[in-house]
C-alpha atoms as a PDB file:
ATOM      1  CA  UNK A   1     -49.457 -76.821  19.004  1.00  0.00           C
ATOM      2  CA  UNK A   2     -48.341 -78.813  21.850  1.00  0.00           C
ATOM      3  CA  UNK A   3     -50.612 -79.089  25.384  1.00  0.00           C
ATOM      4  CA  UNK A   4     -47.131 -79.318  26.928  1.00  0.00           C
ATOM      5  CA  UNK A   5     -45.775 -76.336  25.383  1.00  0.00           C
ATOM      6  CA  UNK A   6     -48.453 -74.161  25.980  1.00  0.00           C
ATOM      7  CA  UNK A   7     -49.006 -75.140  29.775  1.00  0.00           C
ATOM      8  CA  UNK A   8     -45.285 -74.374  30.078  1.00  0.00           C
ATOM      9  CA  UNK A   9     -45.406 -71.021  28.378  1.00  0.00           C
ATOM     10  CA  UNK A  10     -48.876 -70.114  30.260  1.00  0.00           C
ATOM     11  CA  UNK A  11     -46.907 -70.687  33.524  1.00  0.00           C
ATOM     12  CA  UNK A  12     -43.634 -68.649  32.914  1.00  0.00           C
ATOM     13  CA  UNK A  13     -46.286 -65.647  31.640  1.00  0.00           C
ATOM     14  CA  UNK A  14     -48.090 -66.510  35.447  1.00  0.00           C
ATOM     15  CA  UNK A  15     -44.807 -66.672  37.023  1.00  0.00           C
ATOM     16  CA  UNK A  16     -43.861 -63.445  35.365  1.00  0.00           C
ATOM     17  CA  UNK A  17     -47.269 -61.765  35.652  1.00  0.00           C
ATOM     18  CA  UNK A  18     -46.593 -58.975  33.616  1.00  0.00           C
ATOM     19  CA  UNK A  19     -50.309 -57.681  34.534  1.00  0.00           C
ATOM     20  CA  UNK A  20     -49.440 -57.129  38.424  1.00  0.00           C
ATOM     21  CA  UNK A  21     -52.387 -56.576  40.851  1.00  0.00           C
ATOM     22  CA  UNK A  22     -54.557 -55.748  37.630  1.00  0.00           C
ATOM     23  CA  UNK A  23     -54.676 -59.647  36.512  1.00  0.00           C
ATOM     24  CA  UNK A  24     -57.047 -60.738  39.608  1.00  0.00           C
ATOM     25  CA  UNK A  25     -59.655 -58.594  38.187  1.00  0.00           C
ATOM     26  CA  UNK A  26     -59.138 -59.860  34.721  1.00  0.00           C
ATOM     27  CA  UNK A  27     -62.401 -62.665  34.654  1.00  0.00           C
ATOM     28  CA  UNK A  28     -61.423 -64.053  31.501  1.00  0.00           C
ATOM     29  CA  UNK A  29     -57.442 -64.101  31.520  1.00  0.00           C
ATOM     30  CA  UNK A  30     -57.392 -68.144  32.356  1.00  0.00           C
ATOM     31  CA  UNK A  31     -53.853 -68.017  33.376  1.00  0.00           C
ATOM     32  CA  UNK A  32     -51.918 -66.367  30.385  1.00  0.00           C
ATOM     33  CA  UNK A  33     -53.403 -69.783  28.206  1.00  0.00           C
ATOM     34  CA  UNK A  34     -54.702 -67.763  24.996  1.00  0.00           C
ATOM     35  CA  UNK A  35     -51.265 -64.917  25.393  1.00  0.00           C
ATOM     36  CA  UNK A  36     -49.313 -68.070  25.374  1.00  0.00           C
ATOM     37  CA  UNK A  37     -51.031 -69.818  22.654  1.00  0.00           C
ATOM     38  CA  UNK A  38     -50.644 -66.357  20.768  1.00  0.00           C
ATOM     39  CA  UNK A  39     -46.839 -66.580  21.284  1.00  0.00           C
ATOM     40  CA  UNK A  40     -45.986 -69.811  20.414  1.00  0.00           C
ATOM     41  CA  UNK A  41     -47.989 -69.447  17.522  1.00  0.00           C
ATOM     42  CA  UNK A  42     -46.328 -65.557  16.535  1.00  0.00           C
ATOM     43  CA  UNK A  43     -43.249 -67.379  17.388  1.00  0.00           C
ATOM     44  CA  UNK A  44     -43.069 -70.177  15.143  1.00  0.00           C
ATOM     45  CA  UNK A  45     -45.924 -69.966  12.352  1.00  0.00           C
ATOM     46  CA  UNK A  46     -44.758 -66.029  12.064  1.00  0.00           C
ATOM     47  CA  UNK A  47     -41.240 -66.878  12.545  1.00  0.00           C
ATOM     48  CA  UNK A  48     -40.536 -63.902  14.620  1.00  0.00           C
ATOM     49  CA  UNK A  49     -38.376 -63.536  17.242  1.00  0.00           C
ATOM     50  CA  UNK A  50     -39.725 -64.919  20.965  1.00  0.00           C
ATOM     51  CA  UNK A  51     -38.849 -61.584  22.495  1.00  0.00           C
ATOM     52  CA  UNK A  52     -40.863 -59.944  19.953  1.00  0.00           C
ATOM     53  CA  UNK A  53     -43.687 -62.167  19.516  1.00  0.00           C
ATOM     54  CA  UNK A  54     -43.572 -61.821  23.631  1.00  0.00           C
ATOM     55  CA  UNK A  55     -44.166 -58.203  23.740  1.00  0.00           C
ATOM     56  CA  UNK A  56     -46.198 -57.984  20.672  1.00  0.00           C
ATOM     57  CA  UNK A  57     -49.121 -59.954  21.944  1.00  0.00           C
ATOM     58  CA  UNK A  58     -48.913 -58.876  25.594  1.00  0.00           C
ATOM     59  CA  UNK A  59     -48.486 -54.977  24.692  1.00  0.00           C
ATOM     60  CA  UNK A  60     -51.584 -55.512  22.048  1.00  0.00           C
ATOM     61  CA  UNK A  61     -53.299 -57.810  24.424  1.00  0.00           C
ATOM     62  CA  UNK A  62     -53.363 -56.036  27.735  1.00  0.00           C
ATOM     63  CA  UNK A  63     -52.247 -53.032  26.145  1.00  0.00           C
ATOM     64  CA  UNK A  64     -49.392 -52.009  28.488  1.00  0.00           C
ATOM     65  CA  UNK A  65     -45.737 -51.103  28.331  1.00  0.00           C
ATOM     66  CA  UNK A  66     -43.610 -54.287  29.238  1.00  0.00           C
ATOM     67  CA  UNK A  67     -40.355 -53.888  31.775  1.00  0.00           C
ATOM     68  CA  UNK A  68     -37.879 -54.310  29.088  1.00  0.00           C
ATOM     69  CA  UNK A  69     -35.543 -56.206  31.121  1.00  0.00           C
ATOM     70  CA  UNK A  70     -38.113 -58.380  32.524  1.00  0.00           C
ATOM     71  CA  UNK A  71     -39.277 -58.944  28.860  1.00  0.00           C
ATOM     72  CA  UNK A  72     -35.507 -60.198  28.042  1.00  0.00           C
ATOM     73  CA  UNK A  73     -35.605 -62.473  31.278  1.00  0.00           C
ATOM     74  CA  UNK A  74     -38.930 -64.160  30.883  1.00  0.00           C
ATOM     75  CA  UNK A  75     -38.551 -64.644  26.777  1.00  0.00           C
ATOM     76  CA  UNK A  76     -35.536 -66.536  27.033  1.00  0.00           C
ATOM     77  CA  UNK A  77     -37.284 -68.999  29.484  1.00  0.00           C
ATOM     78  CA  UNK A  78     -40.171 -68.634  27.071  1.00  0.00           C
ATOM     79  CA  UNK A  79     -38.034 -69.438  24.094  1.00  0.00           C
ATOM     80  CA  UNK A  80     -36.003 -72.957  26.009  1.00  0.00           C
ATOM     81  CA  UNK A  81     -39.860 -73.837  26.856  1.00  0.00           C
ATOM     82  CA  UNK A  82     -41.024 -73.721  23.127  1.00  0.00           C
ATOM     83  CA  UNK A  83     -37.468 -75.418  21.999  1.00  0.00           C
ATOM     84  CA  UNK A  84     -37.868 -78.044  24.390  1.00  0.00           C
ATOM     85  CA  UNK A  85     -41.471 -78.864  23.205  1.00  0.00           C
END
């Protein structure tokens, strides 16, 4: 797994923050690193779709219900990041 690729995921998960006000309080988040380790890795060792993989490990993660069109918006950027890697 790319350093690149997961830096770039990490910080489309930050720019998204799909935890709100709730991440500041989080002490061991680190900036969406391990969600978007977990992604890339559902994504392309699992083979599942980035959209899926994206909600699967945030909803079992954080366990929360993810804006659905937010989830479409920040997946495909998600998805060019890992292509691009």
């Amino acid at each position: 797994m790319k350093e690149h690729v997961i830096k770039s995921v990490s910080e489309i998960l930050q720019q998204w923050n799909p935890l709100g006000d709730s991440a500041s309080s989080m002490s061991d988040l680190e900036g969406y690193r391990y969600e978007a380790m977990d992604i890339i890795a559902t994504a392309t060792i699992a083979k599942k779709p980035v959209r899926e993989a994206v909600a699967l490990v945030l909803s079992q993660a954080f366990k929360i219900e993810l804006d659905s069109e937010a989830l479409t918006h920040f997946s495909a950027c998600i998805e060019r990041a890992i292509a691009d890697g």
